[in-house]
C-alpha atoms as a PDB file:
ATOM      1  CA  UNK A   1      84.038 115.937  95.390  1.00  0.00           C
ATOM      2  CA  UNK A   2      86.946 118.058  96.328  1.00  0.00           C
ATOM      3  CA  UNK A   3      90.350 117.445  94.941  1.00  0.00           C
ATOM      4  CA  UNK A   4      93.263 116.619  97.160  1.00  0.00           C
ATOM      5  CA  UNK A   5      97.061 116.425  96.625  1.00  0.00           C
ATOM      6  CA  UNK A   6      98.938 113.386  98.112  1.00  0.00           C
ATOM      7  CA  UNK A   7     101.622 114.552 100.694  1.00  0.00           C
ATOM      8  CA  UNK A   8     104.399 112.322 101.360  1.00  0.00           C
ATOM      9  CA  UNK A   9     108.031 112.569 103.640  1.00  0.00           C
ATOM     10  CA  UNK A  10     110.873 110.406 102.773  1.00  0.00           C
ATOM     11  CA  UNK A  11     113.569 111.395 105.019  1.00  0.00           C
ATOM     12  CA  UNK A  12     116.776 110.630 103.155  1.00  0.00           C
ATOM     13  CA  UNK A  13     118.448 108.309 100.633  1.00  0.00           C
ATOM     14  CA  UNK A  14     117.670 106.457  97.795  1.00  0.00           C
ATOM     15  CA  UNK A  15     113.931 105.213  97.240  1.00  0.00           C
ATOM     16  CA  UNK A  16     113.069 101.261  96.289  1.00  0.00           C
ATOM     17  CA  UNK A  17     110.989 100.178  94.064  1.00  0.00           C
ATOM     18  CA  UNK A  18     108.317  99.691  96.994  1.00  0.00           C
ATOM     19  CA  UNK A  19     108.482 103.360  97.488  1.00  0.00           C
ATOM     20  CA  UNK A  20     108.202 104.017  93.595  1.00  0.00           C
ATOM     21  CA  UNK A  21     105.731 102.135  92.887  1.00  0.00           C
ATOM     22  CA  UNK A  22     103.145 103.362  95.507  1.00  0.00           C
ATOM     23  CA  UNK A  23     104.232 106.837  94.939  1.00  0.00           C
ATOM     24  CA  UNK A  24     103.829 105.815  90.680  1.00  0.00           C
ATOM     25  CA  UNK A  25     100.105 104.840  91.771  1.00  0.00           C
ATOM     26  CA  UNK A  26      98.926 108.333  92.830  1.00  0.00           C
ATOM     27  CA  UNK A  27     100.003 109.660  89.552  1.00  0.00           C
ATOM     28  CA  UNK A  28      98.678 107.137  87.439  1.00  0.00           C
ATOM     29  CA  UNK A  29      95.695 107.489  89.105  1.00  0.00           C
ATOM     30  CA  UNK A  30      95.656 111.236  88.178  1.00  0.00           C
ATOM     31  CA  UNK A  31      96.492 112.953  91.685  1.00  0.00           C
ATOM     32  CA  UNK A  32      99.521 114.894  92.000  1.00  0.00           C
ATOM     33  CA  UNK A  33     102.032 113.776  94.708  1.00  0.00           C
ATOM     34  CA  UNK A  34     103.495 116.363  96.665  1.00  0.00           C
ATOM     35  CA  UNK A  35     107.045 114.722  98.478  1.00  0.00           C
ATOM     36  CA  UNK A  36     108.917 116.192 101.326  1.00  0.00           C
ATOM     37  CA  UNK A  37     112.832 115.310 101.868  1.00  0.00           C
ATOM     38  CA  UNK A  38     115.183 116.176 104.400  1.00  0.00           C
ATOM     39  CA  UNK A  39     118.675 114.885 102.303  1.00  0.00           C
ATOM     40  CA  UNK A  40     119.501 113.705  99.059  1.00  0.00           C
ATOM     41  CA  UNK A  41     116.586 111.624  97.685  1.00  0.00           C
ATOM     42  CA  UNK A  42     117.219 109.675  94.840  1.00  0.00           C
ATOM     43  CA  UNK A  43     114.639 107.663  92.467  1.00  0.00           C
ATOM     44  CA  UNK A  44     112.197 109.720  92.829  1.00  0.00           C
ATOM     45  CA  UNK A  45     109.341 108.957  89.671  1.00  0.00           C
ATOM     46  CA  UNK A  46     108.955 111.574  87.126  1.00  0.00           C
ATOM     47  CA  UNK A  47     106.196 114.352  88.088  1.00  0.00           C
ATOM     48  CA  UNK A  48     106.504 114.247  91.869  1.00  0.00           C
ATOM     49  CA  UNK A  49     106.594 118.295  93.016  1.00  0.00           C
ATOM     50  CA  UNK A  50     109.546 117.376  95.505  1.00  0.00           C
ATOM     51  CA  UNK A  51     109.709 120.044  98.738  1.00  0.00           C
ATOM     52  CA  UNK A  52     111.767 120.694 101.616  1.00  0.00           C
ATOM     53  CA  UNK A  53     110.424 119.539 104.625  1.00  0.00           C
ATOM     54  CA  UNK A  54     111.701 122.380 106.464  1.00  0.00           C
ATOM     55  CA  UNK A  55     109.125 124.873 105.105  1.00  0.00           C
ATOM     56  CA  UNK A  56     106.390 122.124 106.958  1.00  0.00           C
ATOM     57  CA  UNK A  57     108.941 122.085 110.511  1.00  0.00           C
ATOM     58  CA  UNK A  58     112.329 122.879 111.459  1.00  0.00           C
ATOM     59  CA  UNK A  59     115.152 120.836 111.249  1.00  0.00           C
ATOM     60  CA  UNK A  60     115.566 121.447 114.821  1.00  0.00           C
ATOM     61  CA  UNK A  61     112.875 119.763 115.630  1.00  0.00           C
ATOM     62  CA  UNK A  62     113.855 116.100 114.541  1.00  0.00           C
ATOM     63  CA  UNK A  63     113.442 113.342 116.678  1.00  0.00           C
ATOM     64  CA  UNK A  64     114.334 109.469 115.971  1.00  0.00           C
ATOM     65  CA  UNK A  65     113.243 106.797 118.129  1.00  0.00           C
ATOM     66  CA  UNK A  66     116.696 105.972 119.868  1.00  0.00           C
ATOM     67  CA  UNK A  67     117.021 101.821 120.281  1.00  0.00           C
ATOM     68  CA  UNK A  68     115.790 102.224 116.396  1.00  0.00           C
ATOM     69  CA  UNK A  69     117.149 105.321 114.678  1.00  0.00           C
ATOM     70  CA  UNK A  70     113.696 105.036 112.806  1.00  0.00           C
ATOM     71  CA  UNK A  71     112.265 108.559 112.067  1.00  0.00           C
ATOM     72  CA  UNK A  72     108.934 107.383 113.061  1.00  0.00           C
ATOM     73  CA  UNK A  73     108.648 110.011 116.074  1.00  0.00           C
ATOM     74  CA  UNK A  74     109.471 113.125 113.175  1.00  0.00           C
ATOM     75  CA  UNK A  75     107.382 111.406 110.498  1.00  0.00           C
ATOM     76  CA  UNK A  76     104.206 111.388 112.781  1.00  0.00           C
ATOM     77  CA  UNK A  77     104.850 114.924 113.785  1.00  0.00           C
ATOM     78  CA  UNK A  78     105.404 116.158 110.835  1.00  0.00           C
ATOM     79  CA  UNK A  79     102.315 114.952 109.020  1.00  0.00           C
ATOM     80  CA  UNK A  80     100.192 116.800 111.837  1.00  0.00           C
ATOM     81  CA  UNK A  81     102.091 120.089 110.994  1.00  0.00           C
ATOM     82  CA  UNK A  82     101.574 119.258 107.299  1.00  0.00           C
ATOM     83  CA  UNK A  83      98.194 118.518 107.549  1.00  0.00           C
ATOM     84  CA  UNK A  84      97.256 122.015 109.383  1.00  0.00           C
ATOM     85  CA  UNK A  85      99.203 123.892 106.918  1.00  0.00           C
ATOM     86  CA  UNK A  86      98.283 122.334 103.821  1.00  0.00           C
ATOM     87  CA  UNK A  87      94.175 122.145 103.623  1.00  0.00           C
ATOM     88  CA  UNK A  88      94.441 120.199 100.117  1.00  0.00           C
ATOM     89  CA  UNK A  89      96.724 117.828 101.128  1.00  0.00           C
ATOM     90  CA  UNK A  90      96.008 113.581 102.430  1.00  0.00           C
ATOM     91  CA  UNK A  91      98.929 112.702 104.348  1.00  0.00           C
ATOM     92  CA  UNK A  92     100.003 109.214 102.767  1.00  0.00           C
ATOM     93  CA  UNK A  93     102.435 106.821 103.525  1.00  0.00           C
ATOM     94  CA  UNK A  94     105.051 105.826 101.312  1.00  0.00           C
ATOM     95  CA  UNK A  95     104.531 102.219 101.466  1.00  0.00           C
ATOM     96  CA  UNK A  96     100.481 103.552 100.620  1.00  0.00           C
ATOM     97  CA  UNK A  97      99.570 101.886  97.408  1.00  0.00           C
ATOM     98  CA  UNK A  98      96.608 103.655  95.490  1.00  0.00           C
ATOM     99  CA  UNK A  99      93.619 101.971  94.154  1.00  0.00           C
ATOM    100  CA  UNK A 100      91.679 104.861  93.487  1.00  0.00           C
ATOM    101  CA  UNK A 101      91.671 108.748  93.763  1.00  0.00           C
ATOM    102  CA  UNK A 102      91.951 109.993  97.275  1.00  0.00           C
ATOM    103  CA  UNK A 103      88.831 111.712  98.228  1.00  0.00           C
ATOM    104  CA  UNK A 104      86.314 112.932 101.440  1.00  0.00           C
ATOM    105  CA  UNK A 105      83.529 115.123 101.341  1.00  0.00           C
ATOM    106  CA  UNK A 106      83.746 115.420 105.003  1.00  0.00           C
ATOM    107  CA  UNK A 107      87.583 116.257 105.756  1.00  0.00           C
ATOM    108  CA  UNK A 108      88.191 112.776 107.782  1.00  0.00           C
ATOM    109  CA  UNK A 109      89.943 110.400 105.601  1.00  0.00           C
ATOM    110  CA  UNK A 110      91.693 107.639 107.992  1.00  0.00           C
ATOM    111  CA  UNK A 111      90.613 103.891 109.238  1.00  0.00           C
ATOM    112  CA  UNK A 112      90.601 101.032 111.661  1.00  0.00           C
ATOM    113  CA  UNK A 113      93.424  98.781 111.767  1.00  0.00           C
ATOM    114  CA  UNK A 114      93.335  95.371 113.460  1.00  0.00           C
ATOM    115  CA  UNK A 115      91.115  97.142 116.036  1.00  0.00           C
ATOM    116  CA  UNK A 116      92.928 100.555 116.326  1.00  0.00           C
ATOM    117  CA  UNK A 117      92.757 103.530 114.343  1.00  0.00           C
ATOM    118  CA  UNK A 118      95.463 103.925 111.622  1.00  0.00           C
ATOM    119  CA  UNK A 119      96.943 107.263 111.139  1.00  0.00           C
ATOM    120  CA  UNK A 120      99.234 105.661 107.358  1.00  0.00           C
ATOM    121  CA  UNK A 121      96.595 107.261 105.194  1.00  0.00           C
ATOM    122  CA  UNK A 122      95.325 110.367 106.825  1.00  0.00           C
ATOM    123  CA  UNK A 123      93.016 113.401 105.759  1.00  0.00           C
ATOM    124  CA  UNK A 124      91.665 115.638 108.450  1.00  0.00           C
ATOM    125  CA  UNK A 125      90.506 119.159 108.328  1.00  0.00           C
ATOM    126  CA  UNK A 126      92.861 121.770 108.813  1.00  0.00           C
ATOM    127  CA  UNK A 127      90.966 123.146 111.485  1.00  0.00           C
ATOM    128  CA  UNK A 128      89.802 120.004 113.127  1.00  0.00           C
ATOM    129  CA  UNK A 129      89.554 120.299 117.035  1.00  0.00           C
ATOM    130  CA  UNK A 130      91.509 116.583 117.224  1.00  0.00           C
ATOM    131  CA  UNK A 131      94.448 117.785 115.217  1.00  0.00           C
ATOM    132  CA  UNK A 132      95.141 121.032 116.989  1.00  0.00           C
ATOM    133  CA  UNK A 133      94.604 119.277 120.195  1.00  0.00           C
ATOM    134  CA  UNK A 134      97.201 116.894 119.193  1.00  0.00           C
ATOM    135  CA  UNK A 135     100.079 119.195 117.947  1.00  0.00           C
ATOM    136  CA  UNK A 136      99.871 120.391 120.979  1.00  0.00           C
ATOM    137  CA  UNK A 137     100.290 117.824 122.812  1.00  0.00           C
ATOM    138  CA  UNK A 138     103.733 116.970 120.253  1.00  0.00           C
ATOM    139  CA  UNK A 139     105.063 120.636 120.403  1.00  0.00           C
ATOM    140  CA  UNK A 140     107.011 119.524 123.798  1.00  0.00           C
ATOM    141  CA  UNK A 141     109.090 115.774 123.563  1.00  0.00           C
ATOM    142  CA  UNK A 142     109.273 115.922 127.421  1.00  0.00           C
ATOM    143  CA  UNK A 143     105.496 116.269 127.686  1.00  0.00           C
ATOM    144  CA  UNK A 144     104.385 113.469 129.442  1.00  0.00           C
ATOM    145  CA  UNK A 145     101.012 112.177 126.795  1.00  0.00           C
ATOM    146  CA  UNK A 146      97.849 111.156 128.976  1.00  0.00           C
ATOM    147  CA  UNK A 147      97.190 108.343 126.583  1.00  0.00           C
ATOM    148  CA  UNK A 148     100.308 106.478 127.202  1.00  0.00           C
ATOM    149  CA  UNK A 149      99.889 103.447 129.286  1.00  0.00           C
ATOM    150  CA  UNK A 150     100.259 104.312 133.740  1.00  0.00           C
ATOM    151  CA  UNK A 151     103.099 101.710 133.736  1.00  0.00           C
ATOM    152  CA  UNK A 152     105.038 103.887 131.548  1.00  0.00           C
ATOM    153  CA  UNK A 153     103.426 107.525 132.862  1.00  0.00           C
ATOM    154  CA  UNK A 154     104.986 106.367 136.416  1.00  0.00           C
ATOM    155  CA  UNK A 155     108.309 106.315 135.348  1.00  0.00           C
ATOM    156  CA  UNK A 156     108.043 109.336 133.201  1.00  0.00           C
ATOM    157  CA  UNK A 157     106.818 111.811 135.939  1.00  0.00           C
ATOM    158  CA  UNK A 158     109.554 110.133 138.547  1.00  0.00           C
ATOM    159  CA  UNK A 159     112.445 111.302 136.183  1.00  0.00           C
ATOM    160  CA  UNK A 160     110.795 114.420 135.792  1.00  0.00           C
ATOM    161  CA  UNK A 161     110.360 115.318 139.393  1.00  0.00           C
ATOM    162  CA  UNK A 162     114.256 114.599 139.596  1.00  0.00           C
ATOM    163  CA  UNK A 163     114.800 117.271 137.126  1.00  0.00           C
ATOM    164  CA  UNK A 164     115.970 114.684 134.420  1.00  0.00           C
ATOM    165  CA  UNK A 165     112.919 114.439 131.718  1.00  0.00           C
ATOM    166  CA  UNK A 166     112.932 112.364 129.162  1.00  0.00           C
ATOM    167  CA  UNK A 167     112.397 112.496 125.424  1.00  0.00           C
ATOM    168  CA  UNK A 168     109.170 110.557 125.488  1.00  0.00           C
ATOM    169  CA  UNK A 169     108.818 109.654 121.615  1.00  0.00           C
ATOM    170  CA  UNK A 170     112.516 109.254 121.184  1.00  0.00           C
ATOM    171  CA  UNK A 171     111.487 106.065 124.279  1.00  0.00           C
ATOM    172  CA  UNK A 172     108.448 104.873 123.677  1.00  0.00           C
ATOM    173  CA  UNK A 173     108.248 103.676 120.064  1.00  0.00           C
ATOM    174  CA  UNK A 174     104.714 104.804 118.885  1.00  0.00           C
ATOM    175  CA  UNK A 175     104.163 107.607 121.466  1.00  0.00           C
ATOM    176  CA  UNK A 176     103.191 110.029 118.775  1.00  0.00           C
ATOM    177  CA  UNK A 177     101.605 107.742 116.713  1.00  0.00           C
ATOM    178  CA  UNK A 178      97.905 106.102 116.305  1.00  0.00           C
ATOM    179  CA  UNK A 179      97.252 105.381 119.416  1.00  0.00           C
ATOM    180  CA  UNK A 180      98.094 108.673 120.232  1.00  0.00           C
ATOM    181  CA  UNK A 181      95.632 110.202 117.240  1.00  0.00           C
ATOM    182  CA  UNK A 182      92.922 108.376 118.548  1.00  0.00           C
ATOM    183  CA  UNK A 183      93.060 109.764 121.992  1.00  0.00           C
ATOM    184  CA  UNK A 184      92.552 113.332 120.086  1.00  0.00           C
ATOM    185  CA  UNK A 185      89.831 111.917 117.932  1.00  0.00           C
ATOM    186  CA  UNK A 186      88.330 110.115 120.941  1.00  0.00           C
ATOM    187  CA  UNK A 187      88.036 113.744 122.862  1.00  0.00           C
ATOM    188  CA  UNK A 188      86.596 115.493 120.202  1.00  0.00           C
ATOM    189  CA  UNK A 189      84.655 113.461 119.094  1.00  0.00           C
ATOM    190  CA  UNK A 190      85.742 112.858 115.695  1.00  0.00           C
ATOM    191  CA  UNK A 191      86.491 109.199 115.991  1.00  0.00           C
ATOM    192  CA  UNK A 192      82.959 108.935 114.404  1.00  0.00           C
ATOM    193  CA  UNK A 193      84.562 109.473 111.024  1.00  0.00           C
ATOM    194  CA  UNK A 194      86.610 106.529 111.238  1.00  0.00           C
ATOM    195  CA  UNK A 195      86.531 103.859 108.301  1.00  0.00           C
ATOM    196  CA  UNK A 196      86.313 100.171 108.145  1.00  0.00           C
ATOM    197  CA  UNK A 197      89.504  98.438 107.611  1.00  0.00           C
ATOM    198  CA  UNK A 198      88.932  97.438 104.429  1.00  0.00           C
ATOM    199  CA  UNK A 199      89.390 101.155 102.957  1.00  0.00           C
ATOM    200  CA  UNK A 200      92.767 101.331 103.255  1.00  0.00           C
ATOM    201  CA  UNK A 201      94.196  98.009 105.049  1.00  0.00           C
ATOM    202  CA  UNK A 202      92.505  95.516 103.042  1.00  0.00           C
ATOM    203  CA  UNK A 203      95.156  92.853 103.564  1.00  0.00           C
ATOM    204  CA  UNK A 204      96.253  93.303 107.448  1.00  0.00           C
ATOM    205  CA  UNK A 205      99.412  93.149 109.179  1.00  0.00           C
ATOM    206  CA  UNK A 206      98.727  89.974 110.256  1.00  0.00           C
ATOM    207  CA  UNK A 207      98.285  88.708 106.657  1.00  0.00           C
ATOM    208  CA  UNK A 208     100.882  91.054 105.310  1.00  0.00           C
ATOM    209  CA  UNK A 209     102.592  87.962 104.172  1.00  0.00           C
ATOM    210  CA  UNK A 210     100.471  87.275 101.521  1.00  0.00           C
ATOM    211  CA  UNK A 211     100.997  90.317  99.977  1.00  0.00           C
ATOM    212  CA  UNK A 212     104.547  89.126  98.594  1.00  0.00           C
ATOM    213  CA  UNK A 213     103.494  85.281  98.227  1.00  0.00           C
ATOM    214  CA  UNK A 214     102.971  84.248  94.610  1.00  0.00           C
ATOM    215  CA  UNK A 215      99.542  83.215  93.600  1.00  0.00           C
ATOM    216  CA  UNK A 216      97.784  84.345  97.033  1.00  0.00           C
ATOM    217  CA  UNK A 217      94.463  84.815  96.425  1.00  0.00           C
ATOM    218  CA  UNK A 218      93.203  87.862  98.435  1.00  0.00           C
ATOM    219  CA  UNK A 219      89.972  89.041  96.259  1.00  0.00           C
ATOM    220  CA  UNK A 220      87.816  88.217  99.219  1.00  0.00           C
ATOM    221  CA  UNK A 221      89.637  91.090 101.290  1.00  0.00           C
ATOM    222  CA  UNK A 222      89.042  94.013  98.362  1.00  0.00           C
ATOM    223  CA  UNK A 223      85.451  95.577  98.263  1.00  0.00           C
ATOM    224  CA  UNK A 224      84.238  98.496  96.603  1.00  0.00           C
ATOM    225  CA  UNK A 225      85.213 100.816  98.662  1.00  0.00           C
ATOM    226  CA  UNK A 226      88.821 100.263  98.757  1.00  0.00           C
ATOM    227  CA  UNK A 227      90.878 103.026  97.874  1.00  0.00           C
ATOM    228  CA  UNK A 228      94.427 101.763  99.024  1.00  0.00           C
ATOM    229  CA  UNK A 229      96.428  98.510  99.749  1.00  0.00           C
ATOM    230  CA  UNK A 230      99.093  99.455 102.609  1.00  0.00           C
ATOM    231  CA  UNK A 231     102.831  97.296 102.400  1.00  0.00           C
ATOM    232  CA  UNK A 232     104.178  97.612 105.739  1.00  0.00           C
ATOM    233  CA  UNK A 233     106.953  99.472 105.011  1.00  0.00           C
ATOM    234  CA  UNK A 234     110.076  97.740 106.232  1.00  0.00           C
ATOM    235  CA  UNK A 235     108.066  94.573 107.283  1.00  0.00           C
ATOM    236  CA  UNK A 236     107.586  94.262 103.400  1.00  0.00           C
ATOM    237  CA  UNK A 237     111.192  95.406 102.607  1.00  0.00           C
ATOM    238  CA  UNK A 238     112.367  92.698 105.014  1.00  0.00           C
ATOM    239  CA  UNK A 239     109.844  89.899 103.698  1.00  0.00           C
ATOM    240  CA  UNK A 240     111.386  90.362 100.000  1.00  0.00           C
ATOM    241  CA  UNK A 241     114.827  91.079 100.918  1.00  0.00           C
ATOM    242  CA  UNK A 242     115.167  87.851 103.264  1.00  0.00           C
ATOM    243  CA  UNK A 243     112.471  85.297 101.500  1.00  0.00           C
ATOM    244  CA  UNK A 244     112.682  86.673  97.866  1.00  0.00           C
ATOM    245  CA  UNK A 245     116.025  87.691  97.430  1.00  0.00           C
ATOM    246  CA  UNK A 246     115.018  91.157  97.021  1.00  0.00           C
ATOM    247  CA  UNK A 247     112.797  90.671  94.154  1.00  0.00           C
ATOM    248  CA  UNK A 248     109.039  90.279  94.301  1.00  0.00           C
ATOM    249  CA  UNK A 249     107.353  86.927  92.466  1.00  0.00           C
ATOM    250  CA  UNK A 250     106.120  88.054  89.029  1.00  0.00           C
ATOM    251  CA  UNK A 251     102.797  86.269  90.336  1.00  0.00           C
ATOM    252  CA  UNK A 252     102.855  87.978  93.824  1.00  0.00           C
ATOM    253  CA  UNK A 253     100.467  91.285  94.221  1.00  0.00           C
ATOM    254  CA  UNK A 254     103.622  93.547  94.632  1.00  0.00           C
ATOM    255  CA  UNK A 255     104.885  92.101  91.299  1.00  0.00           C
ATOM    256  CA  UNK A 256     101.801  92.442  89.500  1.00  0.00           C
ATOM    257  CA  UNK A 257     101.645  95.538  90.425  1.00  0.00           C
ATOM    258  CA  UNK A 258     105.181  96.602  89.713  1.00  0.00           C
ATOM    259  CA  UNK A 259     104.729  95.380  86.567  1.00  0.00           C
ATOM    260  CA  UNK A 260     101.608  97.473  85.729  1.00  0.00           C
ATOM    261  CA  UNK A 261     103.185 100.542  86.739  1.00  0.00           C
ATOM    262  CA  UNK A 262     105.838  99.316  84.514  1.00  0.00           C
ATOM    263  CA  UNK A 263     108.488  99.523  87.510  1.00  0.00           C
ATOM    264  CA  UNK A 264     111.912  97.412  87.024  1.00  0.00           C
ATOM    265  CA  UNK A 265     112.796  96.373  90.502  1.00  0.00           C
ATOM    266  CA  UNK A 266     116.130  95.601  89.454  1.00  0.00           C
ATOM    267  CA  UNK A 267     116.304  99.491  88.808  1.00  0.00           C
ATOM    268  CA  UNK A 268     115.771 100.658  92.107  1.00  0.00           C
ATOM    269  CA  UNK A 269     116.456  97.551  94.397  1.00  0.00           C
ATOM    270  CA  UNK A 270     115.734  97.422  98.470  1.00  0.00           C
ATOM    271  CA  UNK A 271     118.747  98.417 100.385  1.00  0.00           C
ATOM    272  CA  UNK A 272     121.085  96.377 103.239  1.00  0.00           C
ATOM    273  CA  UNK A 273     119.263  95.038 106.511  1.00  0.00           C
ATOM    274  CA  UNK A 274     117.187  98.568 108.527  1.00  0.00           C
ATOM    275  CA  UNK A 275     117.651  98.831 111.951  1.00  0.00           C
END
């Protein structure tokens, strides 16, 4: 089985213990972690090769999602870019816990979610026909995507036709993203590498709840497959910070796990309410 480097982009600021610890879980598993910044990054776990995410794309190119300010639209560009670039690399989220090694012997490394594919973990080949179909389609903002729905394509061509485009993933929250991915995949073909949710979503959205809650039980959602637990980012930031007081139940998952990876949360605590 080949080995793979984690590759990871955390924008700006200070990490959390959330980030830490599923960063920590790559390199206590053995993998090296490979993390991209844009600013000042602080917290960052000893042994992380920390880049510059302008040798992956221009700082030019950055795009937030405007009602947000999230850097969702720039983070699913960039891991496209990466992933062409960087054949070794499996594009991870930061809020991507590790179970096991990240491995494929095919290339495809990426699974359903709730129905949809997921794009949080994501391993393609560098010369898939999906992924250069789909950087192309995210080289121009003011491209109008084919996959978005025709009640927002309407709109889209009107204001381009009166020679005022607009920046379609700055909009539409998510117009880069899965949905998006799967369209490529869907063309080419490739969606036949997709994995069962289990892999890397074992515990849902839907359920992401539990994942904080002290003595859930959620064995029954873990097979032997599964190679990552995902924490919903600022869902799970907001879920601690709001119900916990910013600090996970030693008897939670999240705690037990910070506490394996011998993580202090009071060290690197969540910060004030995210837009």
């Amino acid at each position: 089985m080949r080995d793979y480097q984690i590759g990871m982009l955390w924008v700006d600021g200070p990490l959390c213990f959330l980030e830490q610890l599923c960063i920590k879980s790559y390199l206590d598993a053995g993998q090296s972690v490979r993390l991209y910044t844009h600013g000042n990054v602080s917290g960052i776990p000893e042994g992380v090769d920390t880049r510059d995410a302008r040798d992956v794309m221009p700082g030019t190119e950055f795009i937030a999602h405007s009602r947000t300010g999230s850097p969702a639209p720039h983070s699913d560009k960039f891991r496209y870019r990466m992933l062409a670039q960087e054949p070794d690399l499996i594009w991870a989220d930061t809020d991507a816990y590790c179970m096991r090694p990240f491995t494929t012997e095919t290339g495809h490394f990426y699974g359903m979610l709730e129905g949809e594919i997921a794009i949080g973990v994501l391993g393609i080949p560098s010369d898939s026909p999906a992924l250069a179909l789909h950087i192309e389609y995210t080289t121009d903002p003011y491209r109008i995507p084919p996959w978005l729905p025709k009640r927002y394509q309407e709109p889209l061509r009107a204001a381009q036709d009166a020679g005022d485009p607009i920046n379609v993933p700055a909009l539409y929250w998510g117009a880069w993203g899965p949905s998006a991915f799967a369209s490529a995949l869907r063309q080419t073909g490739e969606h036949q590498f997709v994995l069962p949710e289990h892999v890397f979503y074992p515990v849902n959205f839907t359920r992401r709840r539990a994942l904080a809650r002290p003595n859930a039980d959620l064995s029954r959602f873990f097979h032997e497959d599964t190679v990552s637990i995902h924490f919903y980012g600022r869902r799970m930031r907001s879920i601690l910070r709001n119900r916990y007081n910013g600090l996970p139940d030693p008897d939670s998952l999240v705690g037990k796990l910070l506490a394996k990876h011998r993580i202090n949360p009071l060290d690197a605590p969540i910060q004030n309410a995210e837009g």
